[in-house]
PDB file of N, CA and C in Angstrom:
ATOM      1  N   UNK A   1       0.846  -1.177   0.000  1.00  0.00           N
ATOM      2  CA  UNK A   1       0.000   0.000   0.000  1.00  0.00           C
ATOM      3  C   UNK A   1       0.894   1.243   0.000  1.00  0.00           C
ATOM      4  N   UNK A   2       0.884   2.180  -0.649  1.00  0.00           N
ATOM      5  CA  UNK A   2       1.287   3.286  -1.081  1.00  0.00           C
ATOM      6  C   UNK A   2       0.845   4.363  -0.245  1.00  0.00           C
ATOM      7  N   UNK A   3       1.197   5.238   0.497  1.00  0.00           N
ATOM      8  CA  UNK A   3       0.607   6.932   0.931  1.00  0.00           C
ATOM      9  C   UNK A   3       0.787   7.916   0.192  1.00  0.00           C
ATOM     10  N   UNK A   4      -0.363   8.220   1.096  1.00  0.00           N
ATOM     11  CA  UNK A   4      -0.990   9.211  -0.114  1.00  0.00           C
ATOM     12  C   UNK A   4      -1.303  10.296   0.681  1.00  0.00           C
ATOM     13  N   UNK A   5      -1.207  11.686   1.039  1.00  0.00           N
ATOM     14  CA  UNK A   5      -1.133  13.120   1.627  1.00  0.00           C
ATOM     15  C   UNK A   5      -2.397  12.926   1.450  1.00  0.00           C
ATOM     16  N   UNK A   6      -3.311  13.403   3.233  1.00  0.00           N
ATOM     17  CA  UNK A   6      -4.779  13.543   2.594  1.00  0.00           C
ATOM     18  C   UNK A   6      -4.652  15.073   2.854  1.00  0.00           C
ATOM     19  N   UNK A   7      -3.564  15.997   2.780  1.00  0.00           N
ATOM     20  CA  UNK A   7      -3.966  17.135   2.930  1.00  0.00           C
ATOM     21  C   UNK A   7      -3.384  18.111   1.732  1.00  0.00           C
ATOM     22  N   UNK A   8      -3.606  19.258   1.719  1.00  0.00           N
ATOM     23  CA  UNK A   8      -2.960  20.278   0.346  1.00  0.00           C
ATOM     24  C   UNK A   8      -1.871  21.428   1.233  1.00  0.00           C
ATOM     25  N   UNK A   9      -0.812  21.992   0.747  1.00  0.00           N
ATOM     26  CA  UNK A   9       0.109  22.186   1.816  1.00  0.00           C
ATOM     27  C   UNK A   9      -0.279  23.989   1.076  1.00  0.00           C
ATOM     28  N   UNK A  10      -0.337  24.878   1.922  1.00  0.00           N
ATOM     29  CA  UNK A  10      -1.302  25.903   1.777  1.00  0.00           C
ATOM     30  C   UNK A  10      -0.442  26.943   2.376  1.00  0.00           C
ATOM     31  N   UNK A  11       0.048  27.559   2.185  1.00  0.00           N
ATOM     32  CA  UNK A  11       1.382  28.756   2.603  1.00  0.00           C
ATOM     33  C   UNK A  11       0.619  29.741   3.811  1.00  0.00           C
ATOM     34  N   UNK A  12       0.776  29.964   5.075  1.00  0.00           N
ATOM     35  CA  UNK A  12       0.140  30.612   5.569  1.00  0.00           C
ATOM     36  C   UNK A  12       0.065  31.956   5.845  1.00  0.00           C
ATOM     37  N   UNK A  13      -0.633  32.814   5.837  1.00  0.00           N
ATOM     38  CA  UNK A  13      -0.884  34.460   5.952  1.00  0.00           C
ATOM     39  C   UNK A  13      -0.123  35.000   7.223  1.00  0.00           C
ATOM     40  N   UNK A  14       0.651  35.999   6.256  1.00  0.00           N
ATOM     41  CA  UNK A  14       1.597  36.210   7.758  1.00  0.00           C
ATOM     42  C   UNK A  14       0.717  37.759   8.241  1.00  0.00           C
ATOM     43  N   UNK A  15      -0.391  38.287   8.157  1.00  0.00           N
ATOM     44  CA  UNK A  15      -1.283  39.655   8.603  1.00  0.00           C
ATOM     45  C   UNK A  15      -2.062  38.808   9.194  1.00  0.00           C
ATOM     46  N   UNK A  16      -2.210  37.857  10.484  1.00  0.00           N
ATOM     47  CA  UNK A  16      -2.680  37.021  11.475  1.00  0.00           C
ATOM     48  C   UNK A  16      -2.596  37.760  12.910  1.00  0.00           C
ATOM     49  N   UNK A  17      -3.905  37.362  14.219  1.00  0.00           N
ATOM     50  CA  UNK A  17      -3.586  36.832  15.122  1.00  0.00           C
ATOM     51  C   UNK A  17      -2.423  36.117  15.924  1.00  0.00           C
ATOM     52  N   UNK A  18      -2.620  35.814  16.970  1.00  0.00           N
ATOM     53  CA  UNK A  18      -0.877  34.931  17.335  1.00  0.00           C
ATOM     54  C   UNK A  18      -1.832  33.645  17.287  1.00  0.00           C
ATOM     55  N   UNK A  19      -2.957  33.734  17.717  1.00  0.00           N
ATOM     56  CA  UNK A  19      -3.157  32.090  17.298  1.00  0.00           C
ATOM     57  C   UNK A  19      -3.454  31.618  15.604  1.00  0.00           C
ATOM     58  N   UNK A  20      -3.918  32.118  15.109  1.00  0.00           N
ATOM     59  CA  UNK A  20      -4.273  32.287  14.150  1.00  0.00           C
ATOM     60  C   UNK A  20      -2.943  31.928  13.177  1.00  0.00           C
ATOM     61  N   UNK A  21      -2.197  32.991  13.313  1.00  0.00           N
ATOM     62  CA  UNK A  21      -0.340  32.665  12.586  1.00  0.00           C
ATOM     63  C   UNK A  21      -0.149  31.260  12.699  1.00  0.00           C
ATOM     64  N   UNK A  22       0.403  31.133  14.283  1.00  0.00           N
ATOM     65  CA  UNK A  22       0.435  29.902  14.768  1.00  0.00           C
ATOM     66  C   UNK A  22      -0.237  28.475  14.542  1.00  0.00           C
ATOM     67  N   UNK A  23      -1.069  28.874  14.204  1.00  0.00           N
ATOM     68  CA  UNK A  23      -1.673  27.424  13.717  1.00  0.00           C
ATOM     69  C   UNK A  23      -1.669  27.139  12.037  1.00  0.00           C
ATOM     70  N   UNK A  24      -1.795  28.893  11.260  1.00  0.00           N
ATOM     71  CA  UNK A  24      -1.391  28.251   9.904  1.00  0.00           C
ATOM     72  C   UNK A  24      -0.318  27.453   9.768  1.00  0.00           C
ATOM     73  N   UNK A  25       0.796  28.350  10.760  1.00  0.00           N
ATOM     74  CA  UNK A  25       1.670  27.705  10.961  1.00  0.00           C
ATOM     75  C   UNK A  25       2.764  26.441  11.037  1.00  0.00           C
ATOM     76  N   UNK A  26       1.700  25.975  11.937  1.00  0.00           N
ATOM     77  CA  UNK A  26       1.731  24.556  12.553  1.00  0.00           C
ATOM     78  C   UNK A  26       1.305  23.435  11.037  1.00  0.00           C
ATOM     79  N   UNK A  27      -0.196  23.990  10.410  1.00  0.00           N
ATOM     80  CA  UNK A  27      -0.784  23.712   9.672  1.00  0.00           C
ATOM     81  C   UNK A  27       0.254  23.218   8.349  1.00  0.00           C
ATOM     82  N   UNK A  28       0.785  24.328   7.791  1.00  0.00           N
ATOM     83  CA  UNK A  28       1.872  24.619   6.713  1.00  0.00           C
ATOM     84  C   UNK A  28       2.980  23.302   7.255  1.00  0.00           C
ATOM     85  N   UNK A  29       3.535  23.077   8.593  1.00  0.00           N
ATOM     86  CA  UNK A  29       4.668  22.159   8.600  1.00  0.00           C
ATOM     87  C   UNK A  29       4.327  21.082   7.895  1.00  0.00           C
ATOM     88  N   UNK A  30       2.813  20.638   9.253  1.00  0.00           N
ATOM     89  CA  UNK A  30       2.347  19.538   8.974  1.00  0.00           C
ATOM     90  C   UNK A  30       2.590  18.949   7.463  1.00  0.00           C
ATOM     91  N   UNK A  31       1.799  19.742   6.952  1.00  0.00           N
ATOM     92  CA  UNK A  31       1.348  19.164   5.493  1.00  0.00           C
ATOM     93  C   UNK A  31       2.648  19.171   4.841  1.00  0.00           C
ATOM     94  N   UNK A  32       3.753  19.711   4.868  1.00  0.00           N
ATOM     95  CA  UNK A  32       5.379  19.680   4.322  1.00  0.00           C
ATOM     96  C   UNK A  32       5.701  18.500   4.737  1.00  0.00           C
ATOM     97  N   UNK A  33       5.212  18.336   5.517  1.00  0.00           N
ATOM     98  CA  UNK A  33       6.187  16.554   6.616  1.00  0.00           C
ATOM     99  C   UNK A  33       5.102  15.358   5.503  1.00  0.00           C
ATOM    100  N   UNK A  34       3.837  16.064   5.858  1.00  0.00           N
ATOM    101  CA  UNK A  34       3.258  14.432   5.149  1.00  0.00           C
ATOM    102  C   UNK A  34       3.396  14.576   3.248  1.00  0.00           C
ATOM    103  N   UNK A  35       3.582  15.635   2.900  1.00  0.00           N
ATOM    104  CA  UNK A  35       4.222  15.891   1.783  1.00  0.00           C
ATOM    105  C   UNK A  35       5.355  15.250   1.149  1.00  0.00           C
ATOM    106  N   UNK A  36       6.111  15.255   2.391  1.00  0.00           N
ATOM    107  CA  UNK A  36       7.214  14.222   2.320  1.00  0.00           C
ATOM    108  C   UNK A  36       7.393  12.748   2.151  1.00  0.00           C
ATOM    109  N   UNK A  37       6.176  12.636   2.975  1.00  0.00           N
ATOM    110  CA  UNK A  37       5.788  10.734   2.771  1.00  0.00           C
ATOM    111  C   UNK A  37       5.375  10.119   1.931  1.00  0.00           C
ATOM    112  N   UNK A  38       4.761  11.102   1.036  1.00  0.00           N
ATOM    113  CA  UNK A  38       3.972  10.747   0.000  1.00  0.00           C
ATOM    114  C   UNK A  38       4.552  10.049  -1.412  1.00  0.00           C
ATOM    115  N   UNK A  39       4.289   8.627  -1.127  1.00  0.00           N
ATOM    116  CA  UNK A  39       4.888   8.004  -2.257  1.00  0.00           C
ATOM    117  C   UNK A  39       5.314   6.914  -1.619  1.00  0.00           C
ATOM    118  N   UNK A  40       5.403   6.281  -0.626  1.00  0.00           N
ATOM    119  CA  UNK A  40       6.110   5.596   0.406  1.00  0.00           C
ATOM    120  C   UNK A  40       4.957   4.596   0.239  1.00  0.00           C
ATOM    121  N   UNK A  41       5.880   3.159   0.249  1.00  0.00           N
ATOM    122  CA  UNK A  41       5.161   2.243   0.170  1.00  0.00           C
ATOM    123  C   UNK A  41       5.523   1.679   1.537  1.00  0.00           C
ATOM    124  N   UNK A  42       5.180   0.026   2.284  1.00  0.00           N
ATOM    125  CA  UNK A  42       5.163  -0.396   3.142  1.00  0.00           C
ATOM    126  C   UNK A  42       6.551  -0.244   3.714  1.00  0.00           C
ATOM    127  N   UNK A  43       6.817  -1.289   2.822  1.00  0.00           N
ATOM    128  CA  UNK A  43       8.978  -1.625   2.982  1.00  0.00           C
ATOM    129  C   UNK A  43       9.297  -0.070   3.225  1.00  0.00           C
ATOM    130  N   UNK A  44       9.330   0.534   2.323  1.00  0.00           N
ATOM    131  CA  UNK A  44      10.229   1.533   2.360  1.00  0.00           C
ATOM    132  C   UNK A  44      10.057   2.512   3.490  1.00  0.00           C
ATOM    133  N   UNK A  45       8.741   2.510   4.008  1.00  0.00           N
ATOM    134  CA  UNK A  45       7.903   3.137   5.302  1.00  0.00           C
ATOM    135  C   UNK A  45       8.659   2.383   6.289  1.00  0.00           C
ATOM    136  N   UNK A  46       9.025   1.266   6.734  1.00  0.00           N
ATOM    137  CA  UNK A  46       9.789   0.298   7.751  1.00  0.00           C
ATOM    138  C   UNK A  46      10.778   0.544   7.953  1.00  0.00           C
ATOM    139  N   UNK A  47      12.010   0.608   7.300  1.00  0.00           N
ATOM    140  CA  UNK A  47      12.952   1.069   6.936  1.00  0.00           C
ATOM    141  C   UNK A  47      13.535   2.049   8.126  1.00  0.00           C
ATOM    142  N   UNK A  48      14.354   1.446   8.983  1.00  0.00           N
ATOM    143  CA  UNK A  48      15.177   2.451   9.944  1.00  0.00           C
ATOM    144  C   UNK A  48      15.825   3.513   9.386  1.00  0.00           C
ATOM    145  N   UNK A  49      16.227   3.542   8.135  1.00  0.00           N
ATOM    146  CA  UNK A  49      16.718   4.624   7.736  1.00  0.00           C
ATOM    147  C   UNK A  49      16.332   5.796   7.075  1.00  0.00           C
ATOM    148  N   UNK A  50      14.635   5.573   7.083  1.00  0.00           N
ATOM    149  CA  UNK A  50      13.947   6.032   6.356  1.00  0.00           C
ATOM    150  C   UNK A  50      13.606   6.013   5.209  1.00  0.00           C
ATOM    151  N   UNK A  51      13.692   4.858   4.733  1.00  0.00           N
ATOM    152  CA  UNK A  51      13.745   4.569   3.053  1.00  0.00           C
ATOM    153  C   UNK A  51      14.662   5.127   2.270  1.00  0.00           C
ATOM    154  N   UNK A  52      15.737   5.898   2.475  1.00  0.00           N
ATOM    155  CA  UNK A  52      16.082   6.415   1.686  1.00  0.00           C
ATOM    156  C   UNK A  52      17.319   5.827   0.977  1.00  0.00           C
ATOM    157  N   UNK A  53      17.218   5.787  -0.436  1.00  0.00           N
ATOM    158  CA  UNK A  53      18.083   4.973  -1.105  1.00  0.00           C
ATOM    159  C   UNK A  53      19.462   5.646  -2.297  1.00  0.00           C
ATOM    160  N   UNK A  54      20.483   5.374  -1.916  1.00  0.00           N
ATOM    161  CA  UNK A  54      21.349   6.617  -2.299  1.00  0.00           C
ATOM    162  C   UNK A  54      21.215   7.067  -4.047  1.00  0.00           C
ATOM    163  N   UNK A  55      20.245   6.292  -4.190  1.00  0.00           N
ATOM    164  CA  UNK A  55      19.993   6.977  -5.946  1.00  0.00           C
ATOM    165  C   UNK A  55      19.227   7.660  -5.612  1.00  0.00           C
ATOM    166  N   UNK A  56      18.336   8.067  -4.584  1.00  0.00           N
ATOM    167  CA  UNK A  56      16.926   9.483  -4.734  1.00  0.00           C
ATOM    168  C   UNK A  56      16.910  10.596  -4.615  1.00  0.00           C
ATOM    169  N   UNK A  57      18.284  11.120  -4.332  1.00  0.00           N
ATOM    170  CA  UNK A  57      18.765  12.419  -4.459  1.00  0.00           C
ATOM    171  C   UNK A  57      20.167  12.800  -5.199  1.00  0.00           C
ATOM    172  N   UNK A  58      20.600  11.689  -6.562  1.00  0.00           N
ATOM    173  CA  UNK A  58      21.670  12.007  -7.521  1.00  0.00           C
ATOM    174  C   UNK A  58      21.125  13.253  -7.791  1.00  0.00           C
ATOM    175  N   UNK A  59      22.277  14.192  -7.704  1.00  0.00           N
ATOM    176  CA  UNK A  59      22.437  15.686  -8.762  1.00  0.00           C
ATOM    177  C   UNK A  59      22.454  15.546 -10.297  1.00  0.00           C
TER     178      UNK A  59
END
């Protein structure tokens, strides 16, 4: 099984509240982190090293 981001990563308004900032905030990481996962199958999700395999970031 494959992941899949159930969210859209949404840049947040910096003319905010402090909670308000703060939680786009928070909001904006989130979705960068699961942004990140996205594509990750089981194995590679297991993976102590984080899946990462030294061909996925050749220059």
């Amino acid at each position: 099984m494959v992941f899949r981001s159930p969210v859209d990563r949404v840049m947040p308004v910096f003319l905010a509240d402090e909670r308000g900032a703060l939680t786009q905030q928070f909001n904006f990481h989130q979705a960068t982190l699961l942004r990140m996962l996205d594509g990750l199958d089981d194995g590679r999700g297991a993976r102590r090293d984080g899946g990462v395999v030294a061909g996925d970031y050749a220059a």
